[in-house]
C-alpha atoms as a PDB file:
ATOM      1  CA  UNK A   1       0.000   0.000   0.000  1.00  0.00           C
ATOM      2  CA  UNK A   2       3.085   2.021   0.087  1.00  0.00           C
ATOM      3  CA  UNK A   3       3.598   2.961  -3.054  1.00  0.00           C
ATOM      4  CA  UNK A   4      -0.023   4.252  -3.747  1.00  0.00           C
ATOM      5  CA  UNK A   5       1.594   7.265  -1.829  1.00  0.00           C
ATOM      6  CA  UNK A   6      -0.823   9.491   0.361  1.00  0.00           C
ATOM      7  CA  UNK A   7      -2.070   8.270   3.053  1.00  0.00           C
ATOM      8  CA  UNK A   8      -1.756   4.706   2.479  1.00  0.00           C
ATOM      9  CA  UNK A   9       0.639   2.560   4.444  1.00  0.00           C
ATOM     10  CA  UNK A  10       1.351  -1.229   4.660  1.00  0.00           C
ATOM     11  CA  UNK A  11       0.625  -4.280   2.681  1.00  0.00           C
ATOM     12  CA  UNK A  12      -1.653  -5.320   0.820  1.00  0.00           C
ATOM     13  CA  UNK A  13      -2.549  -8.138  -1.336  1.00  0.00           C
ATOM     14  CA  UNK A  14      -2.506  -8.203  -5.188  1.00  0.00           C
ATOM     15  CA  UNK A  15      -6.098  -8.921  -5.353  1.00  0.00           C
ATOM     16  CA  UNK A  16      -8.659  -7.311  -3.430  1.00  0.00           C
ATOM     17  CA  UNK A  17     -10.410  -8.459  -0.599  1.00  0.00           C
ATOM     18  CA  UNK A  18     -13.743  -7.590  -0.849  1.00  0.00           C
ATOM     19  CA  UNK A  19     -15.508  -5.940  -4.269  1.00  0.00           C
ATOM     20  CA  UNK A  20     -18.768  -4.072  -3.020  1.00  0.00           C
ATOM     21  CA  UNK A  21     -20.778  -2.699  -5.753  1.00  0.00           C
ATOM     22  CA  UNK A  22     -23.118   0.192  -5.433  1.00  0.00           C
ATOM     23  CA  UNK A  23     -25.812   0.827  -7.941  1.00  0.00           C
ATOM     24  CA  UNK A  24     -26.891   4.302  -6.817  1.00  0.00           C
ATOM     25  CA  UNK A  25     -24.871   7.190  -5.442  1.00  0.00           C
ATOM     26  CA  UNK A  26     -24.856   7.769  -1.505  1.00  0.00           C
ATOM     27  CA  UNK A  27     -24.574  10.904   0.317  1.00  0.00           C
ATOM     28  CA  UNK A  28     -22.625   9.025   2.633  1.00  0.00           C
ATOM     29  CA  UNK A  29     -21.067   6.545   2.895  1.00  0.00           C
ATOM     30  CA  UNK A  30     -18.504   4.457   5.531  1.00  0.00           C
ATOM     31  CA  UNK A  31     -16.879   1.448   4.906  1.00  0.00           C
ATOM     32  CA  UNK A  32     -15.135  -0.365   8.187  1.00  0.00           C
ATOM     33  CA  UNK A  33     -13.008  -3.249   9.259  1.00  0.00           C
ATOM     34  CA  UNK A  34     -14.228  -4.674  12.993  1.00  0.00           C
ATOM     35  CA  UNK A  35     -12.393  -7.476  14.562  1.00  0.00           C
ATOM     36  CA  UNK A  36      -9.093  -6.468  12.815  1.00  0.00           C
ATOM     37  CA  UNK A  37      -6.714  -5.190  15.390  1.00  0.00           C
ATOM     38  CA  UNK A  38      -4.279  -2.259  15.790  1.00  0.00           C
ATOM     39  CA  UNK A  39      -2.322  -3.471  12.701  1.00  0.00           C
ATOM     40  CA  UNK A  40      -4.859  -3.121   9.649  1.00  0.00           C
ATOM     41  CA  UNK A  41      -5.053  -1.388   7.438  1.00  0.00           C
ATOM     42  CA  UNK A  42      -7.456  -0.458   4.348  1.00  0.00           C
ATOM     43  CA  UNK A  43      -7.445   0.661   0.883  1.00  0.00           C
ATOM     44  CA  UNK A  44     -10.129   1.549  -0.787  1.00  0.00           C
ATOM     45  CA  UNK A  45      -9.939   1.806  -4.775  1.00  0.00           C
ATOM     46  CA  UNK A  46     -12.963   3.970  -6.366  1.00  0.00           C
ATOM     47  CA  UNK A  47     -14.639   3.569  -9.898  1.00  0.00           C
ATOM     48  CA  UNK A  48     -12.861   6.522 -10.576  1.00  0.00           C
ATOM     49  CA  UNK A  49      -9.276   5.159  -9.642  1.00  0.00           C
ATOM     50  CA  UNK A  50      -8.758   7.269  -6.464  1.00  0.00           C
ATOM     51  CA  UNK A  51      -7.657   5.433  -3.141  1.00  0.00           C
ATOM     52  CA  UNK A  52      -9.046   6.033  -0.582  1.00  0.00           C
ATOM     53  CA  UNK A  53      -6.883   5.062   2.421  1.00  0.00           C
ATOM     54  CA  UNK A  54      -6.461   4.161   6.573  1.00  0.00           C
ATOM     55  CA  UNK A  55      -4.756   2.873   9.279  1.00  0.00           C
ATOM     56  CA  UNK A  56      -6.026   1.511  12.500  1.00  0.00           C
ATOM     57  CA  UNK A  57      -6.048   4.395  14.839  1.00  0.00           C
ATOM     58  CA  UNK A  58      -7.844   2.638  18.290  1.00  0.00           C
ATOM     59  CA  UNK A  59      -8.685   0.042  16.882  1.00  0.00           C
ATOM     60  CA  UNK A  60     -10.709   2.021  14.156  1.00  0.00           C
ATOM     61  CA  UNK A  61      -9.838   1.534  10.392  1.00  0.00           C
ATOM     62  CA  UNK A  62     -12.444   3.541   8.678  1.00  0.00           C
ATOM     63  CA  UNK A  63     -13.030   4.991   5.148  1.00  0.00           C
ATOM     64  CA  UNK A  64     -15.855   7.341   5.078  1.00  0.00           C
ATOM     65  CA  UNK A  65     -16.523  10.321   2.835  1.00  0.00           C
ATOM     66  CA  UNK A  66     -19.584  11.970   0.801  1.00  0.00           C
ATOM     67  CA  UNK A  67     -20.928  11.346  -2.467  1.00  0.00           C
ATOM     68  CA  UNK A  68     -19.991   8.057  -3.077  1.00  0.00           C
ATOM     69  CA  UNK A  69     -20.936   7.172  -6.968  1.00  0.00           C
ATOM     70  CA  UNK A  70     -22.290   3.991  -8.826  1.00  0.00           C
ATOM     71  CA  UNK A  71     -19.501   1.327  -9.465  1.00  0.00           C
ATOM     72  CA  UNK A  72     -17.305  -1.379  -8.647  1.00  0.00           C
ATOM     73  CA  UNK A  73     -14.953  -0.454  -5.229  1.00  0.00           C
ATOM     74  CA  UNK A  74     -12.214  -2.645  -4.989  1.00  0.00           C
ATOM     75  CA  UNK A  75     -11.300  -2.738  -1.313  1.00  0.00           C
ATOM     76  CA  UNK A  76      -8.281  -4.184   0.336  1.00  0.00           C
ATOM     77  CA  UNK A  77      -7.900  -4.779   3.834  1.00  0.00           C
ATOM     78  CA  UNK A  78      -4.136  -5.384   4.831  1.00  0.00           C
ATOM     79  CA  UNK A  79      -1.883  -5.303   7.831  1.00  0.00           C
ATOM     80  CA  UNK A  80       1.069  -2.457   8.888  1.00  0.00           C
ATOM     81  CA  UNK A  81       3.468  -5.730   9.240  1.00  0.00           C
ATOM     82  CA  UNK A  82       4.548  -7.813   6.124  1.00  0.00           C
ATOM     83  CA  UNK A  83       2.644 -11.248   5.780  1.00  0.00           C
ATOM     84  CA  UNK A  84       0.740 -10.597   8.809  1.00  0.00           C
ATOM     85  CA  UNK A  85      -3.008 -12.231   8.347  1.00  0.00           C
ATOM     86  CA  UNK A  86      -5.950 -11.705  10.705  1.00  0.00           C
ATOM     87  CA  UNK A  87      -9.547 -12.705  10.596  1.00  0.00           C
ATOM     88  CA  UNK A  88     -12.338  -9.423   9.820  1.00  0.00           C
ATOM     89  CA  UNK A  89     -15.492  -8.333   9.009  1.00  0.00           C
ATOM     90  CA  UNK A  90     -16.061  -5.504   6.463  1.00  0.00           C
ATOM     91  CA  UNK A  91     -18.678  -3.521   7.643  1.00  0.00           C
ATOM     92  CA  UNK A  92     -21.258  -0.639   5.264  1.00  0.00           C
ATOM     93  CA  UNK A  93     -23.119   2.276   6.798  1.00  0.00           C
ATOM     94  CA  UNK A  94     -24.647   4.845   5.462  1.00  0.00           C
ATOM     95  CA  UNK A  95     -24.985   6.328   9.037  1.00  0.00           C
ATOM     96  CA  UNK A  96     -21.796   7.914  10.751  1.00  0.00           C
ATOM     97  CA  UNK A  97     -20.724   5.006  13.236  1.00  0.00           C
ATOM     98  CA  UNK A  98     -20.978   6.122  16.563  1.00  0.00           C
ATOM     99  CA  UNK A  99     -17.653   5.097  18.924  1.00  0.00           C
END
């Protein structure tokens, strides 16, 4: 995840992890790993190309922003340590997760 520059830091696999397609545009929209740990990290790849990008922060790794459109999102969920693997669950809201 590295070399995608920004704010995107780790690794990540060559192939995504998830592939959530939306078939309207959202206001809103937050995509989350739970069960992860302090050491993931996610990458989020728009229809439009742009990577969107996190690192767990308390135990939050979170991509959220507005106007989401229509498309294929390729999402990666990696770890801040090289060939680390953990079990998650990719969570969807379109309501602002409340900690």
């Amino acid at each position: 995840a590295d070399s995608l520059g920004g704010s995107c830091h780790g690794h990540i696999g060559a192939t995504p992890t998830h592939v959530v397609t939306l078939q309207t545009d959202f206001d809103f929209l937050q995509l989350y790993v739970q069960e992860a740990g302090a050491e993931a990290t996610l990458v989020v790849m728009t229809p439009e190309g742009r990577f969107l990008c996190t690192v767990a922060t308390d135990d939050a790794v979170q991509v959220s922003a507005g106007r989401w459109s229509p498309g294929i999102y390729r999402v990666w969920v990696g770890s801040v340590q090289e060939d680390a693997t953990f079990r998650h669950r990719l969570g969807i809201s379109e309501i602002r997760r409340v900690r």
